[in-house]
N, C-alpha and C. Protein backbone atom coordinates (compact mmCIF):
# COMPACT_ATOMS: atom_id res chain seq x y z
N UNK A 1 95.83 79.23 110.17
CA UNK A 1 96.20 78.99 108.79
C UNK A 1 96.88 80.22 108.20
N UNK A 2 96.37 81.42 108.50
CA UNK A 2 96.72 82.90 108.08
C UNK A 2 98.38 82.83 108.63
N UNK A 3 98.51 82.52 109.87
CA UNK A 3 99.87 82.71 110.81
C UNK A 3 100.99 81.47 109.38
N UNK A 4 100.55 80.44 109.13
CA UNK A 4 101.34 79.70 108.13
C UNK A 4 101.79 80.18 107.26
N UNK A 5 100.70 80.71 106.59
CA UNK A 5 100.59 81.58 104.88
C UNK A 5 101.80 82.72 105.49
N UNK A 6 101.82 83.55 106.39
CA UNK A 6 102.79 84.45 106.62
C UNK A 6 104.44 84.54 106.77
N UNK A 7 104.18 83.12 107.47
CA UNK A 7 105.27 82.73 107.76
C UNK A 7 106.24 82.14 106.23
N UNK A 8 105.50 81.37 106.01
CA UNK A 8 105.94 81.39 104.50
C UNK A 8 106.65 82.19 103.52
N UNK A 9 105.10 83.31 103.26
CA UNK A 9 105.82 84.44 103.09
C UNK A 9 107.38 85.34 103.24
N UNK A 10 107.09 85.42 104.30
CA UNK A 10 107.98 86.13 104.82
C UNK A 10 109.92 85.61 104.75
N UNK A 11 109.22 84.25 104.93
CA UNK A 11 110.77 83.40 104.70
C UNK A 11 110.89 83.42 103.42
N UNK A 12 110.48 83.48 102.46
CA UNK A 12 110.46 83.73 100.96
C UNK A 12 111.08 84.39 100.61
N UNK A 13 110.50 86.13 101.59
CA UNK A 13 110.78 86.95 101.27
C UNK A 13 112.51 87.59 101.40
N UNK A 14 112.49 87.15 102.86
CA UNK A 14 114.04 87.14 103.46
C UNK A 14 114.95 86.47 102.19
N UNK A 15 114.65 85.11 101.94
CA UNK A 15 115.46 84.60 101.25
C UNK A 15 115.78 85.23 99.91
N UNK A 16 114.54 85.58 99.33
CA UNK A 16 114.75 86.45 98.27
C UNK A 16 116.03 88.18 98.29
N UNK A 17 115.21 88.46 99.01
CA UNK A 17 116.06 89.83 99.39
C UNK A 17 117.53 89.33 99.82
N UNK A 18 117.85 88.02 100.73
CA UNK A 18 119.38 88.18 100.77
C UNK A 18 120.05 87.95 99.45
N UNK A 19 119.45 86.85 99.09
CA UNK A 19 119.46 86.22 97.58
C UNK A 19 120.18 87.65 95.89
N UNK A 20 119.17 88.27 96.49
CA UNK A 20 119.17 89.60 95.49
C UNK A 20 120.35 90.75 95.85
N UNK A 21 120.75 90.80 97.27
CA UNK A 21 122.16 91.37 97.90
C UNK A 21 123.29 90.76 97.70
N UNK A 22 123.13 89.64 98.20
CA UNK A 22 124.33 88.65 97.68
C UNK A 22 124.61 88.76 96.03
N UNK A 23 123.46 88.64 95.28
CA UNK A 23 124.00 88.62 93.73
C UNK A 23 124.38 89.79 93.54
N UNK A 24 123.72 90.83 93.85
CA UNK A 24 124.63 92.64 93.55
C UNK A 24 126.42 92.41 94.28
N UNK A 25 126.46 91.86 94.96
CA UNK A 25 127.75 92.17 95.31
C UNK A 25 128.50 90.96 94.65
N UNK A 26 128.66 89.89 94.15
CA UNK A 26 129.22 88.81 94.17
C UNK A 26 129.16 88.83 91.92
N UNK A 27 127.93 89.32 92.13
CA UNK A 27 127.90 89.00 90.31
C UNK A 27 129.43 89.67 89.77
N UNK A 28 129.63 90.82 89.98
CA UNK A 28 130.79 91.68 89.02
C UNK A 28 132.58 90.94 89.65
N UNK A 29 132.27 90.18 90.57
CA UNK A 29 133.56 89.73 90.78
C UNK A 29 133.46 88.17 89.64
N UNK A 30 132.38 87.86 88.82
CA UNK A 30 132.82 86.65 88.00
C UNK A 30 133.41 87.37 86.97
N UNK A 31 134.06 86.58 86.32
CA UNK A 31 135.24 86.75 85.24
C UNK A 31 134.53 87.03 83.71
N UNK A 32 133.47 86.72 83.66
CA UNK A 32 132.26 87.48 82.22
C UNK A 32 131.37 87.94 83.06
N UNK A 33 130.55 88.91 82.61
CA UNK A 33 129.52 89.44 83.02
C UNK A 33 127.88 88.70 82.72
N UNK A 34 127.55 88.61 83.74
CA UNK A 34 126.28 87.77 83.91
C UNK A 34 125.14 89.24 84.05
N UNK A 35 124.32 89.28 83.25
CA UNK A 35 123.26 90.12 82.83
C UNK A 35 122.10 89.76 83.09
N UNK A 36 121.34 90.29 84.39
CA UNK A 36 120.21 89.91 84.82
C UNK A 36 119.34 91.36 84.98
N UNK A 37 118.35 90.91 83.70
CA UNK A 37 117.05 92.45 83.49
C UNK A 37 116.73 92.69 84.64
N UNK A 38 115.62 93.31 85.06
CA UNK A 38 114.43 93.85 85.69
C UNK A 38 113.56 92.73 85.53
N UNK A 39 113.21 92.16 84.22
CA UNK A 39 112.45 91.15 84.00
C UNK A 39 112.53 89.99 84.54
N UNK A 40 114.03 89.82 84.76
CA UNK A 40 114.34 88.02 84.90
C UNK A 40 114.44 88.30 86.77
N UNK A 41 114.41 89.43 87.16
CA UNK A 41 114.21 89.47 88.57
C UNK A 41 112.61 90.03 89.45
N UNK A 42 111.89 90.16 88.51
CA UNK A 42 110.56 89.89 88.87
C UNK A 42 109.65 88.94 88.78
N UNK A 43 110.13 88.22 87.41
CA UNK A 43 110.22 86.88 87.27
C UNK A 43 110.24 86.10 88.72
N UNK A 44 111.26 85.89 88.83
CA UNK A 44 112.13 85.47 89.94
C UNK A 44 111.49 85.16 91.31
N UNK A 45 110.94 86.68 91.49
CA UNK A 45 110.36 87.22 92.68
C UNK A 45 108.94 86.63 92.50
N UNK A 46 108.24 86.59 91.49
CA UNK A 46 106.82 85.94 91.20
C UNK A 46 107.08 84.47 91.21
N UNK A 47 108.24 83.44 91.34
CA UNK A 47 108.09 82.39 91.03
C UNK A 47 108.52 81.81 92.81
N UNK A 48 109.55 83.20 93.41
CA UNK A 48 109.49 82.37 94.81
C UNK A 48 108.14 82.62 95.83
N UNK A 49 107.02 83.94 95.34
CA UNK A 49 106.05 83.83 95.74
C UNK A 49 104.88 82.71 95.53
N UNK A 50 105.12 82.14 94.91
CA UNK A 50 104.05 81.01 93.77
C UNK A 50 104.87 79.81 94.77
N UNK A 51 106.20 79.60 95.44
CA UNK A 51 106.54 78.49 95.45
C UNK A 51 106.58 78.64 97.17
N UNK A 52 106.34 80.01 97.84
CA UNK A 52 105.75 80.21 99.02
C UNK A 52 104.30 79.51 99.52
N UNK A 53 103.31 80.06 98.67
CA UNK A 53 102.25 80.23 98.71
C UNK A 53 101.92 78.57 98.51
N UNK A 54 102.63 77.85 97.88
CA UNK A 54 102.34 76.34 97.27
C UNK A 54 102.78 75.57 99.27
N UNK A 55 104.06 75.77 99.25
CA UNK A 55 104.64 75.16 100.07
C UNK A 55 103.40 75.19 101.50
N UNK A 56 103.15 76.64 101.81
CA UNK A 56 102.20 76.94 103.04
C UNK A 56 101.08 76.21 102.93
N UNK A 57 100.43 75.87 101.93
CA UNK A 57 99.11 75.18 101.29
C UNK A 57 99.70 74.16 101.52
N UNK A 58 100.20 73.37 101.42
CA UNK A 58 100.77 71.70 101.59
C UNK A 58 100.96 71.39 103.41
N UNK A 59 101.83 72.76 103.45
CA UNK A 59 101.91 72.30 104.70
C UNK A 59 100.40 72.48 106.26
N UNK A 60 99.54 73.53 105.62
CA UNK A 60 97.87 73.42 105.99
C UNK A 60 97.46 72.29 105.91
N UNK A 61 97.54 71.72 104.49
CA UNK A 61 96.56 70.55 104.10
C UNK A 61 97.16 68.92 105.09
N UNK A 62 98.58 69.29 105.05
CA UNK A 62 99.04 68.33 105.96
C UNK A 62 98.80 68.40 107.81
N UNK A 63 98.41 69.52 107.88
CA UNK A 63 98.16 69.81 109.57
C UNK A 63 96.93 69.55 109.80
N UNK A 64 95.75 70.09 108.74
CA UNK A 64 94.57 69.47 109.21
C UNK A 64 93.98 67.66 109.06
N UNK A 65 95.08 67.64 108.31
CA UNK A 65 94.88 65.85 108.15
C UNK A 65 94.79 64.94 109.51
N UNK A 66 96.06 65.78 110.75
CA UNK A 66 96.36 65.34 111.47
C UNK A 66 95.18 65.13 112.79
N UNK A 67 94.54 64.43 113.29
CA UNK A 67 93.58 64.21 113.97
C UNK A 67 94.07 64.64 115.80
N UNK A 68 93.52 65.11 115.98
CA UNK A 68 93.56 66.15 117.86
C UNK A 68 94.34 64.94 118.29
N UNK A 69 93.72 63.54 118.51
CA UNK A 69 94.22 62.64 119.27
C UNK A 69 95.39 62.54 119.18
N UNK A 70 95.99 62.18 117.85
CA UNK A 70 97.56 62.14 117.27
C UNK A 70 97.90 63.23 118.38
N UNK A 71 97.51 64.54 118.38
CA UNK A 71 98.30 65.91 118.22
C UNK A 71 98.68 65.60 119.30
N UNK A 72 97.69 65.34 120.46
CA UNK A 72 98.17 65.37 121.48
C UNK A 72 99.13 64.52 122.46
N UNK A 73 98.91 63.19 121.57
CA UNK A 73 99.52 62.08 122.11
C UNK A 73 100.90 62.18 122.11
């Protein structure tokens, strides 16, 4: 279950961080300036952890549902 929760994580995390590179380089080439705090990017970062942490829990609750026999068949 721990190995799920990580995995999760971690893809979160990737996505976030390219997410956050890509916008430093790509924001100043739009034609107005788009203004993103400190705030609205921790924000951000707290809402793709919350939507990590949700997703890994769903996908647990759906694996133990699954009965050995299924698994193996």
């Amino acid at each position: 279950m721990g190995l799920i929760l990580q995995q999760a994580l971690l893809l979160g995390g990737i996505g976030f961080g390219i997410a956050y590179l890509l916008g430093q380089r790509v924001f100043p080439l739009f034609p107005r300036r788009v203004i993103i705090t400190e705030g609205d990017v921790l924000q951000l970062a707290v809402i793709v952890f919350g939507i990590s942490v949700a997703s890994s829990v769903l996908g647990i609750w759906k694996a133990m549902r699954v009965s050995p026999n299924e698994a193996l068949s």
